[in-house]
N, C-alpha and C. Protein backbone atom coordinates (compact mmCIF):
# COMPACT_ATOMS: atom_id res chain seq x y z
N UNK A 1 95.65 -19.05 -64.60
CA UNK A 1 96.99 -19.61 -64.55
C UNK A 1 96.92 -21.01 -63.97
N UNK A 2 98.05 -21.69 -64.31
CA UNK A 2 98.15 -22.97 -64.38
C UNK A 2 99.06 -23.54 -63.02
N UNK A 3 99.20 -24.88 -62.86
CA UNK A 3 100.93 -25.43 -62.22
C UNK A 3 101.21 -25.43 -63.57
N UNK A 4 101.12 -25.65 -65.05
CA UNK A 4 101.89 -25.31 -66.11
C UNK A 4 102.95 -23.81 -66.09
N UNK A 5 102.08 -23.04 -65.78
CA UNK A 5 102.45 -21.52 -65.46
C UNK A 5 103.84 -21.55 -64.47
N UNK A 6 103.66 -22.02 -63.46
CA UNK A 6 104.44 -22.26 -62.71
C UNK A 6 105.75 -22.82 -62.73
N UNK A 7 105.54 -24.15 -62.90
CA UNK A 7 106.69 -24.70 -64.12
C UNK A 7 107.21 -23.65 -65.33
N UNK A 8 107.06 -23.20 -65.84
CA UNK A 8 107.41 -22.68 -66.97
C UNK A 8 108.24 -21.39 -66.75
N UNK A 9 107.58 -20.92 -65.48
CA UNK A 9 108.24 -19.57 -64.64
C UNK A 9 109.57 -19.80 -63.65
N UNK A 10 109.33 -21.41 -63.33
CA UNK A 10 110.79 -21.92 -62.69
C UNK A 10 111.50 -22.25 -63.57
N UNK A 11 111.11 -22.88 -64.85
CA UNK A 11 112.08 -22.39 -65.95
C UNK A 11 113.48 -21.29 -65.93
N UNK A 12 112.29 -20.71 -65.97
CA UNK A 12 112.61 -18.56 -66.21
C UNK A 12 113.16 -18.27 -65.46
N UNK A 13 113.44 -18.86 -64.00
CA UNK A 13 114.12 -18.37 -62.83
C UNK A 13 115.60 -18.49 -63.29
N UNK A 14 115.35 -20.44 -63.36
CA UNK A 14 116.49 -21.06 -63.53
C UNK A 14 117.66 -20.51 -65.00
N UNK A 15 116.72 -19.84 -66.04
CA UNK A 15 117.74 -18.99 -66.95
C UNK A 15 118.24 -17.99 -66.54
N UNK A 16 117.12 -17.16 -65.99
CA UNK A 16 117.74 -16.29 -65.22
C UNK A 16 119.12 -15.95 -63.80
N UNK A 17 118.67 -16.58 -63.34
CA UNK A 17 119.86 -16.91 -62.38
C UNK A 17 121.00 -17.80 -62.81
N UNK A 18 120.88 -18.10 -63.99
CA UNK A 18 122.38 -18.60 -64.41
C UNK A 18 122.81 -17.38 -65.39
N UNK A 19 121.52 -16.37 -66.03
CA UNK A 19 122.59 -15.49 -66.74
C UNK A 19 122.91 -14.62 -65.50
N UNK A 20 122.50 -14.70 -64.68
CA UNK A 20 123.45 -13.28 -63.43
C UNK A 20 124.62 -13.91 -63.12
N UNK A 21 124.64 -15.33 -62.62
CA UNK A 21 126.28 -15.86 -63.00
C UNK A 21 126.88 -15.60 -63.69
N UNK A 22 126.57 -15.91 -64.80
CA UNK A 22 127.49 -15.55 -66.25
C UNK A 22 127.71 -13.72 -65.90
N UNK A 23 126.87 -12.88 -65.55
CA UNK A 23 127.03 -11.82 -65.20
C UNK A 23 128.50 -11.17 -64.86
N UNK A 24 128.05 -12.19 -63.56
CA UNK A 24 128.84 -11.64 -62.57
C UNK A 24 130.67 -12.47 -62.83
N UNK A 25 130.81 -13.85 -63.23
CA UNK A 25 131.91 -13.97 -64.11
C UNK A 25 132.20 -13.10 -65.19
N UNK A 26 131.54 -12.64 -66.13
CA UNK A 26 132.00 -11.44 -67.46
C UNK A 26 132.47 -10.55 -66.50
N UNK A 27 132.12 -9.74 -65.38
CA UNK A 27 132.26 -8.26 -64.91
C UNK A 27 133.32 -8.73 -63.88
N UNK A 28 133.43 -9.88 -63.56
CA UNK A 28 134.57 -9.64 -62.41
C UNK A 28 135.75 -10.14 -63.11
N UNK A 29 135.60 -10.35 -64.82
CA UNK A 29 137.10 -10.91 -65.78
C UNK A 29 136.98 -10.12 -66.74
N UNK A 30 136.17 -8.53 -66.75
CA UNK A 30 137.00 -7.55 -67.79
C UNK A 30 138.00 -7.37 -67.92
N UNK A 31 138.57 -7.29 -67.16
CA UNK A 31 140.07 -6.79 -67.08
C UNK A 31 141.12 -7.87 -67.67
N UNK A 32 140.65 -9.18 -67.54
CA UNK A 32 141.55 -10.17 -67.57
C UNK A 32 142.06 -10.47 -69.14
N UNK A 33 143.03 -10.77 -69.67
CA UNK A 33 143.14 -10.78 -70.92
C UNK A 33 143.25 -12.55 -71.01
N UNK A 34 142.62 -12.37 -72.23
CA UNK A 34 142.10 -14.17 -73.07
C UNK A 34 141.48 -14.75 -72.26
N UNK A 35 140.09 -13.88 -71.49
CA UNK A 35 139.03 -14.73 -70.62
C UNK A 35 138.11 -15.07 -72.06
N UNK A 36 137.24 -16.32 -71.39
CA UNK A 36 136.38 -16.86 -72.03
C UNK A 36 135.20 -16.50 -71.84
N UNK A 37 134.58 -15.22 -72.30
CA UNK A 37 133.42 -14.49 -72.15
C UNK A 37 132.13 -16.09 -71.91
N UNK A 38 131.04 -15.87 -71.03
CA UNK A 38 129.81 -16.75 -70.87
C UNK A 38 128.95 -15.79 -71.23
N UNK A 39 128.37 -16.80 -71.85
CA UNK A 39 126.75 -16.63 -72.49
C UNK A 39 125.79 -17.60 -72.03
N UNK A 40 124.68 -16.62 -71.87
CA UNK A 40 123.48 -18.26 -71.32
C UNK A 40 121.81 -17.78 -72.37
N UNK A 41 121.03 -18.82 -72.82
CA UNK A 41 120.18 -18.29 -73.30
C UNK A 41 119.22 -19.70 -73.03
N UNK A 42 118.30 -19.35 -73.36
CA UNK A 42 117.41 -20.44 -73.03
C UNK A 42 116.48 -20.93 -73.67
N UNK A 43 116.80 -22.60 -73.58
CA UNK A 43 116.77 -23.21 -74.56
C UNK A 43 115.09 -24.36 -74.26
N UNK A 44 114.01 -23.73 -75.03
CA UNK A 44 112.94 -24.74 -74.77
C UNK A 44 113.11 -26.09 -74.98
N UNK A 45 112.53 -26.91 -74.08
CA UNK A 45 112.62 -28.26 -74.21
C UNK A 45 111.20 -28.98 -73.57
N UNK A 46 111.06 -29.98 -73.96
CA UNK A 46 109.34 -30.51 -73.49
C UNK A 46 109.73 -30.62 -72.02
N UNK A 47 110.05 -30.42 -71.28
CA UNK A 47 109.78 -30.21 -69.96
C UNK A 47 110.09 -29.00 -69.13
N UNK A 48 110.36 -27.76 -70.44
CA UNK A 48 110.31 -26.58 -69.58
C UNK A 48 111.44 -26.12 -70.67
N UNK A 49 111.92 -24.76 -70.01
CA UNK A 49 112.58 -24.12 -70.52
C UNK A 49 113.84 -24.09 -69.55
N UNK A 50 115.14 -24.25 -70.12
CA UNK A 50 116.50 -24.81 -69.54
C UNK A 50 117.50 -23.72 -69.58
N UNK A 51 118.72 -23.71 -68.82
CA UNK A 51 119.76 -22.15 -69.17
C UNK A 51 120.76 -23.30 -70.36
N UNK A 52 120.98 -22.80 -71.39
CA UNK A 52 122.46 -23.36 -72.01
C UNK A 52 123.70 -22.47 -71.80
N UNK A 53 124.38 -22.73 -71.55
CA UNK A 53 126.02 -22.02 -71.07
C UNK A 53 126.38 -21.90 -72.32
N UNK A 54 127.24 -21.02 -72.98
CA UNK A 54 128.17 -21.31 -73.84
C UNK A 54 129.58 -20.62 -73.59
N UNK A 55 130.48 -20.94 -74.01
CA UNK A 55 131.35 -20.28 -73.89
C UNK A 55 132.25 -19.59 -75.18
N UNK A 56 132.57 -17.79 -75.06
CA UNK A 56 133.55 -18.06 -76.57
C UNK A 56 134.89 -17.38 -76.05
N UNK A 57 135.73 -17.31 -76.97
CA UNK A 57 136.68 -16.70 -76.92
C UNK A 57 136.24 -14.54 -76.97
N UNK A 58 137.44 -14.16 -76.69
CA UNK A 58 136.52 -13.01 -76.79
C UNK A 58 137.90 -12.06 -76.50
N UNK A 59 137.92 -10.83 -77.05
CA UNK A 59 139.26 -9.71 -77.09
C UNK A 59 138.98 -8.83 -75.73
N UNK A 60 137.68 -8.65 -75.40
CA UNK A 60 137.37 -7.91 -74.14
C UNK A 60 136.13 -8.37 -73.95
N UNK A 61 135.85 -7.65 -72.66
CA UNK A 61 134.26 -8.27 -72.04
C UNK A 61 133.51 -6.53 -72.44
N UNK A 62 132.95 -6.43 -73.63
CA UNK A 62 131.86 -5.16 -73.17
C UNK A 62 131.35 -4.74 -72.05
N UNK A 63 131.70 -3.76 -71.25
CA UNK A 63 131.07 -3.45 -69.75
C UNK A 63 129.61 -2.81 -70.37
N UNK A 64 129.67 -2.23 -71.44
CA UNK A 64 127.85 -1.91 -71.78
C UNK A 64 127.17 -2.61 -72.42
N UNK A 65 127.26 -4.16 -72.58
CA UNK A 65 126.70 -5.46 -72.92
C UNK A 65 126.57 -5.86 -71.46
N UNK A 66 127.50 -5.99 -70.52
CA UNK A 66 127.16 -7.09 -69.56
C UNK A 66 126.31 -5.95 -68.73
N UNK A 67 126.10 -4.57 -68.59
CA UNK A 67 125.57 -4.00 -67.85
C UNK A 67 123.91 -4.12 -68.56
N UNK A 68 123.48 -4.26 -69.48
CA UNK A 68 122.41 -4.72 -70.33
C UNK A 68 122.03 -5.90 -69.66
N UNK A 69 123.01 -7.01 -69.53
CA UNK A 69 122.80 -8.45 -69.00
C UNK A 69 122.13 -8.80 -67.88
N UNK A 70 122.93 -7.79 -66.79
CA UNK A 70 122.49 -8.00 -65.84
C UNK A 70 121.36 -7.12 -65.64
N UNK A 71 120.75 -6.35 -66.14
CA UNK A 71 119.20 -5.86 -66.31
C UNK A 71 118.38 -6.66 -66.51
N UNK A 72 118.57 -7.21 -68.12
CA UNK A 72 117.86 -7.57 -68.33
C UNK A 72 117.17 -8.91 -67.39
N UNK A 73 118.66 -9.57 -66.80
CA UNK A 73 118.40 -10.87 -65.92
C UNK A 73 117.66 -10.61 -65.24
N UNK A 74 117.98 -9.34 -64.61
CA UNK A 74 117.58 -9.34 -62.92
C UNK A 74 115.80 -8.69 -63.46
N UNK A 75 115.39 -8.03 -64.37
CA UNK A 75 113.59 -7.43 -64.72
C UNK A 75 113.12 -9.51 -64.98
N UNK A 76 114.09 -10.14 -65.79
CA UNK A 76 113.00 -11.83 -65.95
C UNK A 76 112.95 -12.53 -64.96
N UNK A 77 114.14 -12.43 -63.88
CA UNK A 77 113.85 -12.97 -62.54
C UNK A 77 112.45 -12.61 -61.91
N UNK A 78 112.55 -11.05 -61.82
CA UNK A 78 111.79 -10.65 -61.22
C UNK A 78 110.26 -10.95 -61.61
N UNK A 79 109.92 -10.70 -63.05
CA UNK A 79 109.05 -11.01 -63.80
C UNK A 79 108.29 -12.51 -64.03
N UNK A 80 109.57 -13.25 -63.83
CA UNK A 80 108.97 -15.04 -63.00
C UNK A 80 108.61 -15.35 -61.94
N UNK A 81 109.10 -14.64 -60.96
CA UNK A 81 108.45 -14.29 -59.69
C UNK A 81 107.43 -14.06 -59.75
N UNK A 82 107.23 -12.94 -59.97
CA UNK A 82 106.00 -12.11 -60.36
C UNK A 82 104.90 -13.67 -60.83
N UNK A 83 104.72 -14.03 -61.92
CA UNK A 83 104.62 -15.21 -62.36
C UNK A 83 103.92 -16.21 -61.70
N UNK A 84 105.01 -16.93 -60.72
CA UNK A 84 104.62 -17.59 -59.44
C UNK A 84 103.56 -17.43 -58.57
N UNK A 85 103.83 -15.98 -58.32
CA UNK A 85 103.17 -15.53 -56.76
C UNK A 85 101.62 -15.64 -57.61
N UNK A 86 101.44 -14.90 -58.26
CA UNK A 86 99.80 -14.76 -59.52
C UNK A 86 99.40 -16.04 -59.18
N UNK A 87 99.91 -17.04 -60.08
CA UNK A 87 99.68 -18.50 -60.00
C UNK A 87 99.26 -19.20 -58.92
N UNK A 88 100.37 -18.67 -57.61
CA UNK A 88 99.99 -19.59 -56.55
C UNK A 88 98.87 -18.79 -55.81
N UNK A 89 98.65 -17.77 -56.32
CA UNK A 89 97.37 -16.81 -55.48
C UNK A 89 95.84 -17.04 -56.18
N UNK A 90 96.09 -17.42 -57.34
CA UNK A 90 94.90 -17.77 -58.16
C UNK A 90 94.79 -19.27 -58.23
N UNK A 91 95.47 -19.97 -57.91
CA UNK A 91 95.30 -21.43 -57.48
C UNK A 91 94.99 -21.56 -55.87
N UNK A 92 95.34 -20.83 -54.97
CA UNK A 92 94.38 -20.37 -53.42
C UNK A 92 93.05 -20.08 -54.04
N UNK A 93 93.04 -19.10 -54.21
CA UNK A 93 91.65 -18.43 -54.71
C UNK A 93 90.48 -19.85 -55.51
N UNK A 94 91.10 -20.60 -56.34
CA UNK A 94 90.31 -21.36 -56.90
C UNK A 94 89.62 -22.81 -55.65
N UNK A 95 90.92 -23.00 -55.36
CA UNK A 95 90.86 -24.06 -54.14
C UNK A 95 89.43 -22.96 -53.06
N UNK A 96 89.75 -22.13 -52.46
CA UNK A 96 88.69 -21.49 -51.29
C UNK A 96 87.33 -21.66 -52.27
N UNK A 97 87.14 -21.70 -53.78
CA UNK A 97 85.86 -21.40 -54.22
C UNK A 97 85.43 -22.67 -54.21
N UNK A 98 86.22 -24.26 -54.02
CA UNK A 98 85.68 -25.46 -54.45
C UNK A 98 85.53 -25.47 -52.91
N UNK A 99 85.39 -25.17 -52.26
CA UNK A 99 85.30 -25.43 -50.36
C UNK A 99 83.89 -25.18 -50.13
């Protein structure tokens, strides 16, 4: 693993933690009538991977879509983490072998 790796996994954070926003706006405006459901997905770009917001109109908020959402957010958070720590433990590890 790389600082490419790394970068690319703060990416992943940064989508991630904007779809648990979007999350947590969908689930706390089910109820609300003519909310503007958020969507976030993420959008590669040469310096990493970015959250895009979108917004639509929407008749209700699916509570078994956004309960999907926030799974799925919270396993790629975790999973970029995950990510990181590897990276920055195998970039220790490489550094102690050039010593």
């Amino acid at each position: 693993m790389s600082l490419g790796a790394i970068g690319r996994a703060q990416g992943g954070l940064r989508v991630a933690g904007s779809k648990l926003d979007a999350v947590a706006h969908n689930t706390a405006n089910m109820a609300t009538k003519g909310v503007r459901q958020i969507d976030v997905n993420g959008v590669e770009t040469p310096a990493g991977v970015r959250p895009q917001v979108t917004q639509r109109e929407s008749e209700g908020i699916d509570p078994v879509a956004v309960t999907v959402d926030r799974t799925v957010a919270a396993l790629t958070y975790t999973a970029n983490l995950a990510v990181i720590k590897t990276a920055d433990e195998m970039l220790g590890e490489t550094i102690d072998l050039m010593e």
